[in-house]
PDB file of N, CA and C in Angstrom:
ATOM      1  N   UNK A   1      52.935  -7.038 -50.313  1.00  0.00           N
ATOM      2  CA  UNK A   1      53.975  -8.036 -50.140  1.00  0.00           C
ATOM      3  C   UNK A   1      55.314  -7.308 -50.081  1.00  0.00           C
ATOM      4  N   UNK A   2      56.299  -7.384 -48.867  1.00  0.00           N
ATOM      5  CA  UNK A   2      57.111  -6.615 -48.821  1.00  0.00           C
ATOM      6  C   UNK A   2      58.167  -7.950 -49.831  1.00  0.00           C
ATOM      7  N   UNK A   3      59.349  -6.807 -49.516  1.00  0.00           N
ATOM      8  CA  UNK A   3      60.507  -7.796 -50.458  1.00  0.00           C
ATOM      9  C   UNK A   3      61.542  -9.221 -50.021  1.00  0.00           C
ATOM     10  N   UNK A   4      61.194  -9.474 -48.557  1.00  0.00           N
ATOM     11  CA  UNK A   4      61.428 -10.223 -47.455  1.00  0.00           C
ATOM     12  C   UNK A   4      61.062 -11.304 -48.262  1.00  0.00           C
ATOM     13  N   UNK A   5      59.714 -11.269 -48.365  1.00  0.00           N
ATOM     14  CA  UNK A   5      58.462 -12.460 -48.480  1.00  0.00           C
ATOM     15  C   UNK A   5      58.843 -12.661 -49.878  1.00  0.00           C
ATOM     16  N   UNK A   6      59.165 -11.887 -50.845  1.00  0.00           N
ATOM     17  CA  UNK A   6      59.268 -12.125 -52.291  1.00  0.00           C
ATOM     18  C   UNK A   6      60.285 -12.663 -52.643  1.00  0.00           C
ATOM     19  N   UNK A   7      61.283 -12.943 -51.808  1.00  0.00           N
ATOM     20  CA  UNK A   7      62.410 -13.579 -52.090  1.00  0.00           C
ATOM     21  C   UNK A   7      62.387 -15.042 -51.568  1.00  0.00           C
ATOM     22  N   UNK A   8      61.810 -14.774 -50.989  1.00  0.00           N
ATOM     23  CA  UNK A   8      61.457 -15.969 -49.813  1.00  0.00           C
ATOM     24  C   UNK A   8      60.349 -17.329 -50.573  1.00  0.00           C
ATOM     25  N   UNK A   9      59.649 -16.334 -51.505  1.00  0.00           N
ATOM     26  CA  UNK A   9      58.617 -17.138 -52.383  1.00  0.00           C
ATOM     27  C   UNK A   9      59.224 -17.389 -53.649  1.00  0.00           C
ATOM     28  N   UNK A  10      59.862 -16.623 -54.136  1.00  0.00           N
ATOM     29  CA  UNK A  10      61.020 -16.804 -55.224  1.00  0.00           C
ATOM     30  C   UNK A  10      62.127 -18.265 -54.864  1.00  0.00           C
ATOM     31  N   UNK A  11      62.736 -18.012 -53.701  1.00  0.00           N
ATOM     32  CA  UNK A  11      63.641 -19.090 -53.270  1.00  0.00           C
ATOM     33  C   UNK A  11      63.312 -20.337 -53.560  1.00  0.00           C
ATOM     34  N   UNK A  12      61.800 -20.136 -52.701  1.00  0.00           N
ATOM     35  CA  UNK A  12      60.691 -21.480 -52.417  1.00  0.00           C
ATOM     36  C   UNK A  12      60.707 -22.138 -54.161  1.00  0.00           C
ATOM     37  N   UNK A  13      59.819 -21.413 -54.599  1.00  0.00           N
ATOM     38  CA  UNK A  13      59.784 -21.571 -56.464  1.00  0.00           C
ATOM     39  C   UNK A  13      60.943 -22.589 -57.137  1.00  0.00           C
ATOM     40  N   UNK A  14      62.163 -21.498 -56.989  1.00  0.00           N
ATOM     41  CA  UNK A  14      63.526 -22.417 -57.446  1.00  0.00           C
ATOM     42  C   UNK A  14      63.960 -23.445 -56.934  1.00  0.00           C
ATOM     43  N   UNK A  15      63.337 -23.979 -55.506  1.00  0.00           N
ATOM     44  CA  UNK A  15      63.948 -25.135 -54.733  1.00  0.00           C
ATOM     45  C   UNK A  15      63.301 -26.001 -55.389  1.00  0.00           C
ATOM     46  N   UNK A  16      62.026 -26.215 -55.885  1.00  0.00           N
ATOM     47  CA  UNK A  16      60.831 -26.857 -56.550  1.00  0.00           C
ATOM     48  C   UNK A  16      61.091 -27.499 -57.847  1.00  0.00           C
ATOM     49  N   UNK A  17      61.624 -26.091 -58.752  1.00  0.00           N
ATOM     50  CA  UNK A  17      62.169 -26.684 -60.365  1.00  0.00           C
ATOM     51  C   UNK A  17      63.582 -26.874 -60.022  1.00  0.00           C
ATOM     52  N   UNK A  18      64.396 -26.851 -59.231  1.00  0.00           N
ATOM     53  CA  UNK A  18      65.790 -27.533 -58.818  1.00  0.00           C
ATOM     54  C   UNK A  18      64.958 -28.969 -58.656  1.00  0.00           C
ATOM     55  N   UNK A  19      64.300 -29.303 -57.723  1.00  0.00           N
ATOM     56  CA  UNK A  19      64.064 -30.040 -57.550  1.00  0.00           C
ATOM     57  C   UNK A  19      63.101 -31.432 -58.311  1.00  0.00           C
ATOM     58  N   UNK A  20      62.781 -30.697 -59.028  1.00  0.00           N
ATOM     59  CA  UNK A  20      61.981 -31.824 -60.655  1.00  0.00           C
ATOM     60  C   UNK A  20      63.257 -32.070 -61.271  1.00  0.00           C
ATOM     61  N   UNK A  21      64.449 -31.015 -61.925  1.00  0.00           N
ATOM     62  CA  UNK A  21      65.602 -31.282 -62.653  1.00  0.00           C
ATOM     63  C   UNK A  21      66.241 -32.444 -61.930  1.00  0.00           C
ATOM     64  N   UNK A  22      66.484 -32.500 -60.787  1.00  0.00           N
ATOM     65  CA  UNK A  22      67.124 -33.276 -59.736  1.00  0.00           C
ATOM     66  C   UNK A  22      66.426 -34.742 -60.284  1.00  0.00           C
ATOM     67  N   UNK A  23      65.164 -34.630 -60.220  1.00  0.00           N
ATOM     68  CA  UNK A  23      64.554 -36.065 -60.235  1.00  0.00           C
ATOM     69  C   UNK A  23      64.572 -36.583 -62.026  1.00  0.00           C
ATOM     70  N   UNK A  24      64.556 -35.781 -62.726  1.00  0.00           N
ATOM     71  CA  UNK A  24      64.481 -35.802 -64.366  1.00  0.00           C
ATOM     72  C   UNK A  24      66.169 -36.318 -64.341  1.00  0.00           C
ATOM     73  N   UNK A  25      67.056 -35.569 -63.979  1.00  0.00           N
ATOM     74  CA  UNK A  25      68.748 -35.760 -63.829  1.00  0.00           C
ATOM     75  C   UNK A  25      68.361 -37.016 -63.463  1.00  0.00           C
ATOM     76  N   UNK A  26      68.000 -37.660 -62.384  1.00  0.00           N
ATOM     77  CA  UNK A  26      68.245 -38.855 -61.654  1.00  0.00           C
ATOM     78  C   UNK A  26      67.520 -40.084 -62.470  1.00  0.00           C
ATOM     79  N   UNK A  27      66.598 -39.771 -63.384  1.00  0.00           N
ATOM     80  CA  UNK A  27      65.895 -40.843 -64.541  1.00  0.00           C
ATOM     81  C   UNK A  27      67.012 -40.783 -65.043  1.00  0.00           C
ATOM     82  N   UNK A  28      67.771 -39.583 -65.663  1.00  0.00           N
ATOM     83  CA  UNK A  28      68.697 -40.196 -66.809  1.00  0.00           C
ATOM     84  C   UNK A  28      70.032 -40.911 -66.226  1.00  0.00           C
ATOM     85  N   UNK A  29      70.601 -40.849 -65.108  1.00  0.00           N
ATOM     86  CA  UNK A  29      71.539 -41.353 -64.925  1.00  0.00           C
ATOM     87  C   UNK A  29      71.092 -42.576 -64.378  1.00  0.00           C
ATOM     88  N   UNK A  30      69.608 -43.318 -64.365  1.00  0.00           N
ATOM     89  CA  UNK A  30      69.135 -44.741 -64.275  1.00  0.00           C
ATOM     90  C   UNK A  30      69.121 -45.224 -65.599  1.00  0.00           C
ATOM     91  N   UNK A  31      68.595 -44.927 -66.188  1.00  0.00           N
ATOM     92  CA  UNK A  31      68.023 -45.399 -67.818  1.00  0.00           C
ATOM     93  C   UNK A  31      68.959 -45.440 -68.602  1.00  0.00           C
ATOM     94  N   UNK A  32      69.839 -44.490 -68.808  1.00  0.00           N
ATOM     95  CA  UNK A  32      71.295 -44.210 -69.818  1.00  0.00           C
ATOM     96  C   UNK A  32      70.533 -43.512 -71.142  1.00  0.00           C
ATOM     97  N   UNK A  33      70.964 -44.644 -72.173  1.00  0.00           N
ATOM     98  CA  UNK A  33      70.927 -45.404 -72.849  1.00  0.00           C
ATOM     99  C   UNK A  33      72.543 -45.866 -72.618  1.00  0.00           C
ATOM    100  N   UNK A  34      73.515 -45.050 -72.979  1.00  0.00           N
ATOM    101  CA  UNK A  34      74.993 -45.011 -73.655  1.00  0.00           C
ATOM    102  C   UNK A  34      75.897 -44.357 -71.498  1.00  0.00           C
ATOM    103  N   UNK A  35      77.070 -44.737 -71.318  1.00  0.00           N
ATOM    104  CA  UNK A  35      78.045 -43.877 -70.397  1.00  0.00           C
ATOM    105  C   UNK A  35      77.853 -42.579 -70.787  1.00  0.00           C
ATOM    106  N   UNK A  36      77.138 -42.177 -71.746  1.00  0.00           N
ATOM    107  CA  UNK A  36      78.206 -40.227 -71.749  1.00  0.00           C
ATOM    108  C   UNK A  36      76.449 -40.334 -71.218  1.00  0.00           C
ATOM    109  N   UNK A  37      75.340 -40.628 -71.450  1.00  0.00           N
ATOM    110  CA  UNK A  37      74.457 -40.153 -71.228  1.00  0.00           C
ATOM    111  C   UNK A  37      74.121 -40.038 -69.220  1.00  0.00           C
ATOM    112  N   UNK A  38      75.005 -40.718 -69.342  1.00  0.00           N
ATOM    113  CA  UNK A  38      74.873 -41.711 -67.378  1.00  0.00           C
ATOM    114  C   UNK A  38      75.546 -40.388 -66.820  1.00  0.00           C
ATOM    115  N   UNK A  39      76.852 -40.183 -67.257  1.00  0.00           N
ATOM    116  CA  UNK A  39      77.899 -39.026 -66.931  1.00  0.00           C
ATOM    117  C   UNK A  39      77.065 -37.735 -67.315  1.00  0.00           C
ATOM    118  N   UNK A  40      76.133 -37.210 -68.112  1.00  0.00           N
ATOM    119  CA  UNK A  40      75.876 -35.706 -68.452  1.00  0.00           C
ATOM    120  C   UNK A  40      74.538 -35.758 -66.830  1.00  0.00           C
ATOM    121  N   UNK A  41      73.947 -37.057 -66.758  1.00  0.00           N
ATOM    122  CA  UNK A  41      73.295 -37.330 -65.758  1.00  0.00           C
ATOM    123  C   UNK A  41      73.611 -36.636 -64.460  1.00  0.00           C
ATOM    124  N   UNK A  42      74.224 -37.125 -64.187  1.00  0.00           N
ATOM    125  CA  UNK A  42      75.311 -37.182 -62.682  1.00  0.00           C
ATOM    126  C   UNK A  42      76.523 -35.421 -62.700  1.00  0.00           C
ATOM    127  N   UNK A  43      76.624 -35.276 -63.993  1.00  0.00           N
ATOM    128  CA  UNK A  43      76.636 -33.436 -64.023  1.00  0.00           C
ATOM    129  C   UNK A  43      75.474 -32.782 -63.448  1.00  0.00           C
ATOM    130  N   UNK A  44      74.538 -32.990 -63.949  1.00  0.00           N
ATOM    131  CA  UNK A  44      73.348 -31.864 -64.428  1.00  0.00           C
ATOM    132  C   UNK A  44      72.886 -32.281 -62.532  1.00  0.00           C
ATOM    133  N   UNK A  45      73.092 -33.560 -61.811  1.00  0.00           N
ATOM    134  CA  UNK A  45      72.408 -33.713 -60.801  1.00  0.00           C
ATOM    135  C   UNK A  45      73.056 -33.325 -59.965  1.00  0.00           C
ATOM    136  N   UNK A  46      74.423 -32.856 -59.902  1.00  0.00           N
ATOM    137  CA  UNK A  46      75.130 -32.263 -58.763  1.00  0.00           C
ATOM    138  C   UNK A  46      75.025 -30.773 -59.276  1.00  0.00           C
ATOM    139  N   UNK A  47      75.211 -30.023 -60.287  1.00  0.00           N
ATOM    140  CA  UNK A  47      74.525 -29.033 -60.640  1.00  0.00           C
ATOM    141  C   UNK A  47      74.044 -28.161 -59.918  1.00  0.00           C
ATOM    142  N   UNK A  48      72.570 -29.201 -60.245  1.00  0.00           N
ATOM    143  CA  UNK A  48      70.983 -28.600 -59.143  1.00  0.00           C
ATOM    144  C   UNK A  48      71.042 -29.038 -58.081  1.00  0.00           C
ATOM    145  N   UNK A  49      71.897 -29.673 -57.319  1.00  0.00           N
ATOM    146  CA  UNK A  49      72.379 -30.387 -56.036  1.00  0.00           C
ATOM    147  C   UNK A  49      73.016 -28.761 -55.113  1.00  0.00           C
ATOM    148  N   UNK A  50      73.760 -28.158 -56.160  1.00  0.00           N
ATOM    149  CA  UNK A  50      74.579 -26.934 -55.570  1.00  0.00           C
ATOM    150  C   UNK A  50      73.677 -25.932 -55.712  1.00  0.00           C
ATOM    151  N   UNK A  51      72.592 -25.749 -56.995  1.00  0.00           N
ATOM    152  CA  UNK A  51      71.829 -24.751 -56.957  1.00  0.00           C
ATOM    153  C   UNK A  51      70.667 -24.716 -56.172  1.00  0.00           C
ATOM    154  N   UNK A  52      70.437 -25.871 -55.417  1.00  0.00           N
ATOM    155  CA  UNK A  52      69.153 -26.537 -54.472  1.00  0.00           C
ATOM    156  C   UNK A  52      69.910 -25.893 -53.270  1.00  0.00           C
ATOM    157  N   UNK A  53      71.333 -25.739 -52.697  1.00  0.00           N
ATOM    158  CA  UNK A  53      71.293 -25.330 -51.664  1.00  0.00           C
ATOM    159  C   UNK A  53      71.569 -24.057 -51.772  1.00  0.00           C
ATOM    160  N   UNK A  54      71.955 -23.424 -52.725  1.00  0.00           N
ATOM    161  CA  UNK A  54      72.468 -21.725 -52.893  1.00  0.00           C
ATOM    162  C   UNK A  54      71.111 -21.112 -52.435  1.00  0.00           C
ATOM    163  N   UNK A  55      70.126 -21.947 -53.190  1.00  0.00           N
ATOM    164  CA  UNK A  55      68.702 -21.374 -52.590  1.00  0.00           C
ATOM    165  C   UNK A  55      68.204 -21.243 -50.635  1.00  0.00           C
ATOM    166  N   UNK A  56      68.620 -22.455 -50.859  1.00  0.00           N
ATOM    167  CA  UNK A  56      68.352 -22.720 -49.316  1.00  0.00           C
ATOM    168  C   UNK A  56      69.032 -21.567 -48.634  1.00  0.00           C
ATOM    169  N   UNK A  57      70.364 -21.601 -48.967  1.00  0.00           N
ATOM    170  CA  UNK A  57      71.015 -20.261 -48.020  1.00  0.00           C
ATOM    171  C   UNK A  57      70.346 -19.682 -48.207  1.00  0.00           C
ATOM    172  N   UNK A  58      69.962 -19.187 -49.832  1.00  0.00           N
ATOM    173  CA  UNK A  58      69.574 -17.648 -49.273  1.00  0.00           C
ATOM    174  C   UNK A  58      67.567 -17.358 -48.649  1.00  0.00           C
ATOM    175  N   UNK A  59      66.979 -18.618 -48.580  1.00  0.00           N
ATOM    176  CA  UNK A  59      65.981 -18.823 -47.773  1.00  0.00           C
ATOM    177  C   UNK A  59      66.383 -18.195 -46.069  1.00  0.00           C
ATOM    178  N   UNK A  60      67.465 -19.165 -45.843  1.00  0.00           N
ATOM    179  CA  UNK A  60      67.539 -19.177 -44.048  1.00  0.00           C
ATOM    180  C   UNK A  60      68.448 -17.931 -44.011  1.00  0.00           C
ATOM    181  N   UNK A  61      69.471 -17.732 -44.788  1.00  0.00           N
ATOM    182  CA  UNK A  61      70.279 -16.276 -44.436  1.00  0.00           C
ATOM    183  C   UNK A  61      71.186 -16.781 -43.985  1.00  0.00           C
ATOM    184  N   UNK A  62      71.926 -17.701 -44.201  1.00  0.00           N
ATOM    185  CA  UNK A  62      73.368 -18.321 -43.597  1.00  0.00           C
ATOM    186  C   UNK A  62      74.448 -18.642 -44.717  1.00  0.00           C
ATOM    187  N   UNK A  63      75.221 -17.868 -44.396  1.00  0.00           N
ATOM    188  CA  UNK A  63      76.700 -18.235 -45.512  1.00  0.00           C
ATOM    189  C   UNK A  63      77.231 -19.160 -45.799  1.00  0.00           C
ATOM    190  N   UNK A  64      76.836 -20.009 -44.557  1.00  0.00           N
ATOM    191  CA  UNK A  64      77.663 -21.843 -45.082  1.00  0.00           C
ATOM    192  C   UNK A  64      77.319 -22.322 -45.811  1.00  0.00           C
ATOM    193  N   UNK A  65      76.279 -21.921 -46.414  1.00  0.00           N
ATOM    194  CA  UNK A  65      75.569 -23.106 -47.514  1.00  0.00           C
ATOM    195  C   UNK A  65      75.688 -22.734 -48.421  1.00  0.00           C
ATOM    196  N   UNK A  66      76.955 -21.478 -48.604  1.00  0.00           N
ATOM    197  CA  UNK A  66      76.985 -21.529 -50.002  1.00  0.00           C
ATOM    198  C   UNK A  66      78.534 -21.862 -50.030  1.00  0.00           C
ATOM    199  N   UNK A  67      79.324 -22.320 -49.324  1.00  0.00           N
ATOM    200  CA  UNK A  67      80.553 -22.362 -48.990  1.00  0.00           C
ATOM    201  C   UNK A  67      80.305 -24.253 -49.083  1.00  0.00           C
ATOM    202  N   UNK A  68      79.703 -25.105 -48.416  1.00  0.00           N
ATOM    203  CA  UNK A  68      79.043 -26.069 -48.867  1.00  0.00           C
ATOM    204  C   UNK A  68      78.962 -26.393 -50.497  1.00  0.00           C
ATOM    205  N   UNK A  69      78.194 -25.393 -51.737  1.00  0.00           N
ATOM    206  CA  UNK A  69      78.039 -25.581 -52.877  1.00  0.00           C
ATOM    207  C   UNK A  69      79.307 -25.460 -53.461  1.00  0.00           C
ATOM    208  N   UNK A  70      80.138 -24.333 -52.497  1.00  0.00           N
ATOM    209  CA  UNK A  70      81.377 -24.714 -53.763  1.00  0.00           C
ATOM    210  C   UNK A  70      82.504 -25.490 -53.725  1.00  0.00           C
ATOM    211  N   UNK A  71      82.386 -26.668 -52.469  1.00  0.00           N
ATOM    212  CA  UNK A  71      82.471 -28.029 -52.301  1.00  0.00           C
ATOM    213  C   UNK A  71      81.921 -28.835 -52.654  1.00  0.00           C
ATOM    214  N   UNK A  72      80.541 -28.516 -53.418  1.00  0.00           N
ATOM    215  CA  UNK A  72      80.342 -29.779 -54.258  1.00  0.00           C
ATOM    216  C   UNK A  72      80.447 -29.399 -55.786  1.00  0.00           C
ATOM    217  N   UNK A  73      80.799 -28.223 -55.832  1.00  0.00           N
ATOM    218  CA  UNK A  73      80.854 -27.858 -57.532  1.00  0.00           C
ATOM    219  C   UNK A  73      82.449 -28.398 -57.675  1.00  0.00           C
ATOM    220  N   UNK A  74      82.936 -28.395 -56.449  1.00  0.00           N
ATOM    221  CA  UNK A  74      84.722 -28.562 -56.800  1.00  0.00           C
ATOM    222  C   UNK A  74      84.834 -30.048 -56.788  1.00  0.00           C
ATOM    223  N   UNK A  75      84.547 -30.816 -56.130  1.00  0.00           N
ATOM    224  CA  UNK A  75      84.292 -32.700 -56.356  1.00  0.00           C
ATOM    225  C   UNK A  75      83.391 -33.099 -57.419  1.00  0.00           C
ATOM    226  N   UNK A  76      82.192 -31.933 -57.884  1.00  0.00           N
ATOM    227  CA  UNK A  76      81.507 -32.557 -59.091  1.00  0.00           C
ATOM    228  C   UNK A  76      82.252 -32.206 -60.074  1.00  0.00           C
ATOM    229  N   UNK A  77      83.101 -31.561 -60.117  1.00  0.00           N
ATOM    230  CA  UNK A  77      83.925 -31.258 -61.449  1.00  0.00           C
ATOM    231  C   UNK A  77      85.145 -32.038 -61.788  1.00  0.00           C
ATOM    232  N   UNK A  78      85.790 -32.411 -60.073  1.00  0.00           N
ATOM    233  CA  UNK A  78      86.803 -33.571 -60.473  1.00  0.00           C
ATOM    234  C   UNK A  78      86.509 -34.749 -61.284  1.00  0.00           C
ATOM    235  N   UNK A  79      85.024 -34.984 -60.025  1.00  0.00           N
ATOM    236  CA  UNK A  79      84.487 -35.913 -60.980  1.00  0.00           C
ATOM    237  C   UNK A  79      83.980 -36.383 -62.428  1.00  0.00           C
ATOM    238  N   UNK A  80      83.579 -35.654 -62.599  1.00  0.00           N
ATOM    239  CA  UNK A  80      83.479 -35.466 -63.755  1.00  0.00           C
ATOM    240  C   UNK A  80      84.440 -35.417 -64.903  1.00  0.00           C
ATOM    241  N   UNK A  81      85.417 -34.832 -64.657  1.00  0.00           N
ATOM    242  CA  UNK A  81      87.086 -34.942 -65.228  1.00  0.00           C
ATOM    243  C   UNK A  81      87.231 -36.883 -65.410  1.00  0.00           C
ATOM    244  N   UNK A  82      87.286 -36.986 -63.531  1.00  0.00           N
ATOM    245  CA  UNK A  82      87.595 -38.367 -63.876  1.00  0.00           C
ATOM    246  C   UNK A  82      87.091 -39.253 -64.581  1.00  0.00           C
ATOM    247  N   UNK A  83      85.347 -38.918 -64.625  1.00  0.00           N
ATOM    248  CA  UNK A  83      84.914 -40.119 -65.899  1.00  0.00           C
ATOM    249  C   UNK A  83      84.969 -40.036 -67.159  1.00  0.00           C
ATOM    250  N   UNK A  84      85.511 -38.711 -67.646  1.00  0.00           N
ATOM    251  CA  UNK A  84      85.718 -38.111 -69.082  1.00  0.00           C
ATOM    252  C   UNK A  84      86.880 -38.839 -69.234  1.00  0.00           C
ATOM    253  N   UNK A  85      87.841 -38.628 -68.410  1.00  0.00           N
ATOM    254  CA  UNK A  85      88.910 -39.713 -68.821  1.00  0.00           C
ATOM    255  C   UNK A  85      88.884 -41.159 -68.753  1.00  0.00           C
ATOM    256  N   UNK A  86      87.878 -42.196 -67.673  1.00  0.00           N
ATOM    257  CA  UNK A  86      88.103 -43.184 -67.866  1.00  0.00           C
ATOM    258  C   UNK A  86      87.160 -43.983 -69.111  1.00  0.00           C
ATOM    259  N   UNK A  87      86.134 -42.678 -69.208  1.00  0.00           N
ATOM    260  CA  UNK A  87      85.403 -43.275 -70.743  1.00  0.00           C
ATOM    261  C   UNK A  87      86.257 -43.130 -72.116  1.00  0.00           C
ATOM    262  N   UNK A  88      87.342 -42.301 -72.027  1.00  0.00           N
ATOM    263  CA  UNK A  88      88.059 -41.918 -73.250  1.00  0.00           C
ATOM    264  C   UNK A  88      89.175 -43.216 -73.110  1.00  0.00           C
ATOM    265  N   UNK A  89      89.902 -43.249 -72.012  1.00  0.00           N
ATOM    266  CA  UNK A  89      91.345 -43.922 -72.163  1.00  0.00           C
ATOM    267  C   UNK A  89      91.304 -45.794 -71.205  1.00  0.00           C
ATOM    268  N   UNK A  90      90.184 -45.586 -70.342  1.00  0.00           N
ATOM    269  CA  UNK A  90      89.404 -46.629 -70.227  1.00  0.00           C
ATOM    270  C   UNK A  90      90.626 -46.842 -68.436  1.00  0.00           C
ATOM    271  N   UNK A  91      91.071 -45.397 -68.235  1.00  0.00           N
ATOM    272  CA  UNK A  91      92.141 -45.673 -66.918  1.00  0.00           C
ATOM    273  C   UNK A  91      91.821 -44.058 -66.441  1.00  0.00           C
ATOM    274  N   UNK A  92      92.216 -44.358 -65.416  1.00  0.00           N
ATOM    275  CA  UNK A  92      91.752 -42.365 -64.063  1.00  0.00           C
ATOM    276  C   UNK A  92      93.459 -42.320 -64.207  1.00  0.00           C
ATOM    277  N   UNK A  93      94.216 -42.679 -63.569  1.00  0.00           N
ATOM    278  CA  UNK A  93      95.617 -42.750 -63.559  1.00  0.00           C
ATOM    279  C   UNK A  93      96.535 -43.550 -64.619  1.00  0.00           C
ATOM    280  N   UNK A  94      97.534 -42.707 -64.918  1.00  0.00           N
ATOM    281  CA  UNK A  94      98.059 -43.342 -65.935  1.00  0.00           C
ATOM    282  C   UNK A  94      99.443 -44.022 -65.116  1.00  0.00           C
ATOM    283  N   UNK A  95      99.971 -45.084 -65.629  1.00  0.00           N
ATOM    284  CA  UNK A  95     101.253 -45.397 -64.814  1.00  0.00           C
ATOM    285  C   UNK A  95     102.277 -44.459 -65.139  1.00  0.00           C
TER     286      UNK A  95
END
């Protein structure tokens, strides 16, 4: 097995358990119980959302897709900001 193929089966592997986390992430941000549990949800699923395609790039060998992830790590983090604040102060903008 050259090292082509081993990365390639490696990639494959991580797209797989990205991809159970993805669906486990996506129970919890259905079910809850509580908002912080809905919100750690919707972290953990954009997450493996960015680490599902870092893989992919490096499956196909193309740079956009990781230029892609750090467009969604940069909106999952706003986001995320924003619901930390509207669960704390119960407002995104303050007047």
């Amino acid at each position: 097995m050259n090292m082509g193929s081993l990365v390639a089966l490696a990639a494959w592997f991580a797209s797989a358990c990205f991809g159970l986390a993805m669906c486990l992430a996506t129970w919890r941000l259905i079910r809850g119980p509580a908002a912080q549990d809905r919100v750690l949800g919707l972290d953990t699923l954009y997450v493996n959302a960015m680490a599902m395609l870092l893989a992919y790039g490096l499956r196909v060998g193309s740079g956009a897709w990781f230029e892609i992830a750090l467009l969604i790590a940069l909106f999952g983090f706003v986001g995320s900001v924003a619901l930390a604040k509207f669960l704390l102060r119960g407002e995104v903008i303050e007047p």
